[in-house]
Protein backbone atom coordinates (compact mmCIF):
# COMPACT_ATOMS: atom_id res chain seq x y z
CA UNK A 1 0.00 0.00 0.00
CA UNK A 2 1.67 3.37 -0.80
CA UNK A 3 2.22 6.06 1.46
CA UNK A 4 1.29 9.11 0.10
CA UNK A 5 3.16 10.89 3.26
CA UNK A 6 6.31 9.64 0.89
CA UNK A 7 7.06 11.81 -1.92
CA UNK A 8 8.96 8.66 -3.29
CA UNK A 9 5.65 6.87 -3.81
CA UNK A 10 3.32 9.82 -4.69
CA UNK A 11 3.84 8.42 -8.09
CA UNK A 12 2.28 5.16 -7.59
CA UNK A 13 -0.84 6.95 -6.58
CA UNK A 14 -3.71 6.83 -9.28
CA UNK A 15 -3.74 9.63 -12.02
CA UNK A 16 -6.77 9.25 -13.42
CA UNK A 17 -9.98 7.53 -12.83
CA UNK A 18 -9.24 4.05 -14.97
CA UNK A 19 -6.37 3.69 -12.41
CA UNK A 20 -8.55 3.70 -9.61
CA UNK A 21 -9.48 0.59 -7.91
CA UNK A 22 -13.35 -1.08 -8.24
CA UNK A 23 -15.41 -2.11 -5.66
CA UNK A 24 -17.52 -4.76 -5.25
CA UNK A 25 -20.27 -3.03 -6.38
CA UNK A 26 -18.62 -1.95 -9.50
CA UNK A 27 -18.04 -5.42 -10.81
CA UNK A 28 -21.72 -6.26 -10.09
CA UNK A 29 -22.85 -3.54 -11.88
CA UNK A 30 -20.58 -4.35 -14.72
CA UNK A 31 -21.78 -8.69 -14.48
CA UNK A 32 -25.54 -7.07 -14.78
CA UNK A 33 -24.75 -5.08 -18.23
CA UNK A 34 -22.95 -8.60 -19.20
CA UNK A 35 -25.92 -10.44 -18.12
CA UNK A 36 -28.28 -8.27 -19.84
CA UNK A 37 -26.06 -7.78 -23.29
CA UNK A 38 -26.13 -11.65 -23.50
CA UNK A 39 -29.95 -11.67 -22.95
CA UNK A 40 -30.87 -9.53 -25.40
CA UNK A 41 -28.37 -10.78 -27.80
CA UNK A 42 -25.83 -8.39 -28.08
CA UNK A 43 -23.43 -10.85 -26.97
CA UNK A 44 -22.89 -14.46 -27.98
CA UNK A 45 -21.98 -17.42 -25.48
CA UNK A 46 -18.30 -17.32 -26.37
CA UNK A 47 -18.28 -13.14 -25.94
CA UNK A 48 -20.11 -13.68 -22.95
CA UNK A 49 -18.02 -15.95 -21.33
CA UNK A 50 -14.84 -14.69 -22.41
CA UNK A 51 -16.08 -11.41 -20.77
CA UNK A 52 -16.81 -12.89 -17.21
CA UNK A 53 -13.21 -14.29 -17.41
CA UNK A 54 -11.65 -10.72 -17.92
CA UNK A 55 -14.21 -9.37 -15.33
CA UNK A 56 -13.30 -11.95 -12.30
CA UNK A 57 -9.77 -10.75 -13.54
CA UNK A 58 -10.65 -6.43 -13.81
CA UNK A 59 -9.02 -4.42 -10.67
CA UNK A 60 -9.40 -0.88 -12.06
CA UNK A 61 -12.08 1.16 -13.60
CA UNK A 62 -9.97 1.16 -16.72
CA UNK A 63 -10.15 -2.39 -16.83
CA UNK A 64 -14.51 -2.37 -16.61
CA UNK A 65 -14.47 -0.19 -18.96
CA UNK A 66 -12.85 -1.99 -21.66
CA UNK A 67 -14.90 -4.80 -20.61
CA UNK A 68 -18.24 -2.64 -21.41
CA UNK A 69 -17.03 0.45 -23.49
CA UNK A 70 -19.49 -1.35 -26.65
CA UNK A 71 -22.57 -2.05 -24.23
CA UNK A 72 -24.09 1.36 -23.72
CA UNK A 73 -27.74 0.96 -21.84
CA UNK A 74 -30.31 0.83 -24.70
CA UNK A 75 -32.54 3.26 -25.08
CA UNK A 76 -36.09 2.16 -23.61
CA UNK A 77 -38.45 0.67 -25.74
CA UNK A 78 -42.13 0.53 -25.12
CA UNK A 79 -43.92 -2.47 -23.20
CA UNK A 80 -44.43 -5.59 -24.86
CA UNK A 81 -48.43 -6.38 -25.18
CA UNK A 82 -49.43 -9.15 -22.74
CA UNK A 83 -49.18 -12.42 -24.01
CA UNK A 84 -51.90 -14.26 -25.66
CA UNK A 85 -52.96 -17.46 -27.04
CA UNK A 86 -50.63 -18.72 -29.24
CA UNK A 87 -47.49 -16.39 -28.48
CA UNK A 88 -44.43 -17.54 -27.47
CA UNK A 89 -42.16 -15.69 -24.83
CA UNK A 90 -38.59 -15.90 -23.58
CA UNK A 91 -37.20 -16.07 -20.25
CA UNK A 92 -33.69 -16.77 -18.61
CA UNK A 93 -32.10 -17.74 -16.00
CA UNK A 94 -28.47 -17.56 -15.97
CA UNK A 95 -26.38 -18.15 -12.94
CA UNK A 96 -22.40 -17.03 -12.74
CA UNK A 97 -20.37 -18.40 -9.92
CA UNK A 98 -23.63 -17.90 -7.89
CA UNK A 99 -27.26 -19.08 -7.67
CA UNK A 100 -30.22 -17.98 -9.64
CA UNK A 101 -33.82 -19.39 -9.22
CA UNK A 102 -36.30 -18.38 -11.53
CA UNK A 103 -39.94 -19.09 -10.53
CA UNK A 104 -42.41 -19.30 -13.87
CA UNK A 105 -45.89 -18.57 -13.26
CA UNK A 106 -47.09 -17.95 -16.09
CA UNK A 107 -46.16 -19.30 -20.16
CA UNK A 108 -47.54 -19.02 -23.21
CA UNK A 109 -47.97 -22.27 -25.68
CA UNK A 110 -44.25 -22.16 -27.01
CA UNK A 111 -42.78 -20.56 -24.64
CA UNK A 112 -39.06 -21.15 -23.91
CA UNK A 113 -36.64 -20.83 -20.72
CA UNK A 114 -33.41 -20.66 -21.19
CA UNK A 115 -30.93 -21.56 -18.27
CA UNK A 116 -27.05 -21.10 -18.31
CA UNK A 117 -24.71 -21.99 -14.72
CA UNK A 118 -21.24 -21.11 -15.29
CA UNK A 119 -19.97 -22.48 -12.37
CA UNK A 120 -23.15 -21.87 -10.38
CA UNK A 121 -26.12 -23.17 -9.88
CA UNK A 122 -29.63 -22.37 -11.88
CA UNK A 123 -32.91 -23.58 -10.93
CA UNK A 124 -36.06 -23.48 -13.02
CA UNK A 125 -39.60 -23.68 -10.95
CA UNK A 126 -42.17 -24.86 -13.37
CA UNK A 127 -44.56 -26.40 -10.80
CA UNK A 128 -46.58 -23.24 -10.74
CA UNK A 129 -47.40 -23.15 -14.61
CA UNK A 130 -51.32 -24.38 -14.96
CA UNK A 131 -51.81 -27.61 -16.95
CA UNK A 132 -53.39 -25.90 -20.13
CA UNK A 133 -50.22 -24.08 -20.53
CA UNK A 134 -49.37 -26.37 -23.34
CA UNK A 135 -45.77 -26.73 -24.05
CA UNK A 136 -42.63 -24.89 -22.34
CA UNK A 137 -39.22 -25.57 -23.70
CA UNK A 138 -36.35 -25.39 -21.52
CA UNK A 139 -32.74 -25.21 -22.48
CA UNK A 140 -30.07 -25.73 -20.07
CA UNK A 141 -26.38 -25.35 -20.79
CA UNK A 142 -24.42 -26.24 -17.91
CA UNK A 143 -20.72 -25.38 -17.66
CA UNK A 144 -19.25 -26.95 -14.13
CA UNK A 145 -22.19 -26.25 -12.79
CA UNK A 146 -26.07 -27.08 -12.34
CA UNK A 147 -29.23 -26.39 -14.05
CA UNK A 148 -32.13 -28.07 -12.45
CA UNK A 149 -35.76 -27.98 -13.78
CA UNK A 150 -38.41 -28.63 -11.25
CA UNK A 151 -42.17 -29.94 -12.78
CA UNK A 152 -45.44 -30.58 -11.13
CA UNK A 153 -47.08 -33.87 -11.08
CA UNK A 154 -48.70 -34.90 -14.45
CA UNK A 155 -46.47 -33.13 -17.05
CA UNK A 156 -45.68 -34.86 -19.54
CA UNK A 157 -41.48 -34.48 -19.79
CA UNK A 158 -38.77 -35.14 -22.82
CA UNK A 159 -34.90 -34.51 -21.63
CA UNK A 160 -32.69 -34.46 -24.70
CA UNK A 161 -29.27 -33.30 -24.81
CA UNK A 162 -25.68 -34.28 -24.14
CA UNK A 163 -23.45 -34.17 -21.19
CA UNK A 164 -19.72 -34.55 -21.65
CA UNK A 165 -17.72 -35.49 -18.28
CA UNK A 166 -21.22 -34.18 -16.98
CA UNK A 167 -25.01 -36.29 -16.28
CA UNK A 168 -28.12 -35.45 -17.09
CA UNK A 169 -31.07 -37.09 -15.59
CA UNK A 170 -34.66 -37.14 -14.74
CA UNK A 171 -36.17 -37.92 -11.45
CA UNK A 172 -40.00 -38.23 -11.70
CA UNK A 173 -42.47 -39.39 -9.60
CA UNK A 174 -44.54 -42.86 -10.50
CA UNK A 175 -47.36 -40.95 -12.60
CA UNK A 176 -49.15 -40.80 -15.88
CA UNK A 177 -49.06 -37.64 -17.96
CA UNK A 178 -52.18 -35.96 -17.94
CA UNK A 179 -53.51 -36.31 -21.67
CA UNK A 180 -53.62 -32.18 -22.69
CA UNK A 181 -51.63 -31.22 -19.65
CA UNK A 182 -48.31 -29.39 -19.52
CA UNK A 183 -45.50 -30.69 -21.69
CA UNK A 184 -42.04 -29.77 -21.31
CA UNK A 185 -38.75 -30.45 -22.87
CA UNK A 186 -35.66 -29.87 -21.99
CA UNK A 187 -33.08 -29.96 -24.52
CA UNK A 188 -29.41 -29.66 -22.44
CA UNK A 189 -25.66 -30.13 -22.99
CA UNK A 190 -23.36 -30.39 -19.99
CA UNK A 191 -19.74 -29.74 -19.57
CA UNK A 192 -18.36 -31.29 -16.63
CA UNK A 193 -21.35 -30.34 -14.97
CA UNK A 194 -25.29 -31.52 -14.64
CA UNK A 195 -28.80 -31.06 -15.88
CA UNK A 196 -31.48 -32.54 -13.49
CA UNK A 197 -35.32 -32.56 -13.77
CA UNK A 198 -37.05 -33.48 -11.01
CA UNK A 199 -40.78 -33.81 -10.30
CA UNK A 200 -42.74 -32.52 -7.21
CA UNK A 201 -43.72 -36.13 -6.47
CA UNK A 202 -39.72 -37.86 -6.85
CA UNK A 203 -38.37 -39.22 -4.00
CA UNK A 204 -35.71 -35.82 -4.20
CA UNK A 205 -38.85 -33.46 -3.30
CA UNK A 206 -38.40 -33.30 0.45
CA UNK A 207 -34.86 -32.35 -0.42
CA UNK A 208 -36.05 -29.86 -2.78
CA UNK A 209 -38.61 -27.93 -0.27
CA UNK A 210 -35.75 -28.13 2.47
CA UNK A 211 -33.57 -26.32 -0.32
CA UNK A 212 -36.22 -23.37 -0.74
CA UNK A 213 -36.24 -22.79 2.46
CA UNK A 214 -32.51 -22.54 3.02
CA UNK A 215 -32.63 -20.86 -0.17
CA UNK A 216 -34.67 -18.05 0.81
CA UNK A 217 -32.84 -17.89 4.36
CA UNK A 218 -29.64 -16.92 2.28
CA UNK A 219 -31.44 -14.57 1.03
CA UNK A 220 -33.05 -13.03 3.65
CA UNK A 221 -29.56 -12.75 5.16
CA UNK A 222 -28.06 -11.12 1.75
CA UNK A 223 -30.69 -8.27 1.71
CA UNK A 224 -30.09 -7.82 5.91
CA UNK A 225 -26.79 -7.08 5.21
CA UNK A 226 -27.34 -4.91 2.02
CA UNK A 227 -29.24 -2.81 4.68
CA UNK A 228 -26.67 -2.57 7.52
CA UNK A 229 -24.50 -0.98 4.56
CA UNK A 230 -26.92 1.78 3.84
């Protein structure tokens, strides 16, 4: 650390603002214009990811901003119409070196969640989705790391995919699908990591409620001390 009582290291103090250091806070800020560049398709997977790498690696503000000089907020755009009948939406969930759990409640016929860990962990809660939803595609691309897809009782489910050094596997509960219910199918590929469905009925789903709760105890504690830093 210099001391800036020392004329001999006055140099080593920053000069300008890309030499100062970032926070926290500033490389969250800069993962959520990655995150949302990617989502919107500004970025592909490869950009994405390449990105993250020279983001865990950034230590000035110099550095962020070479990381996000070419992502400049879009302007607003007005509000999509509600869906209806027939139309087909898009949602994500997409977990870096963390946890993300996205909770559908409500999905068009054709509608399609895509979920992406990068060394995290990404859950996908379908067991709220009504039966006449019709069918939900999921894909899951899991890079050492987890994308599970939890279904209600009754839907009727397809995993395809590939897992290299990785698994993929379904655990559903001893039922029939329910002829005109929900249908979903996940289409994954795993790199030295896993793609799960599991059912609310499986033997896994006392495991599963036991992981919501501690799930939203994290959290809890997360926004607590978000507050004490006020």
């Amino acid at each position: 650390m210099p001391d800036i009582t020392n004329p001999n290291e006055r140099g080593s103090m920053p000069t300008s603002r890309d030499d100062l250091r970032i926070s926290d806070a500033d490389r969250d800020r800069a993962m959520a214009t990655l995150r949302a560049a990617f989502t919107d398709g500004r970025l592909t997977l490869d950009e994405f990811t390449d990105r993250l790498d020279h983001l865990m690696k950034a230590r000035t503000q110099g550095d962020l901003s070479r990381i996000t000089r070419d992502l400049a907020v879009a302007a607003p755009v007005p509000a999509a119409p509600a869906s209806v009948p027939g139309s087909a939406d898009v949602q994500w969930s997409i977990a870096v070196m963390g946890e993300d759990h996205k909770t559908v409640r409500a999905a068009a016929d054709g509608s399609v969640v895509n979920g992406i860990a990068l060394m995290g962990e990404s859950v996908i809660d379908l067991r709220r989705l009504p039966p006449e939803s019709g069918q939900v595609t999921v894909n899951a691309f899991a890079l050492m790391g987890e994308v599970k897809v939890l279904v209600p009782d009754g839907a009727d489910v397809e995993l395809e995919g590939f897992a290299l050094m990785g698994e993929k596997k379904a655990r559903l509960g001893y039922y029939e699908p329910v002829p005109g219910g929900l249908r979903v199918r996940v289409q994954g590929f795993a790199l030295m990591g896993s793609i799960e469905v599991v059912s609310s009925g499986s033997p896994d789903d006392h495991i599963l409620s036991r992981n919501d709760a501690l799930r939203e105890r994290r959290e809890l504690r997360r926004e607590l001390r978000r507050r004490r830093h006020l």
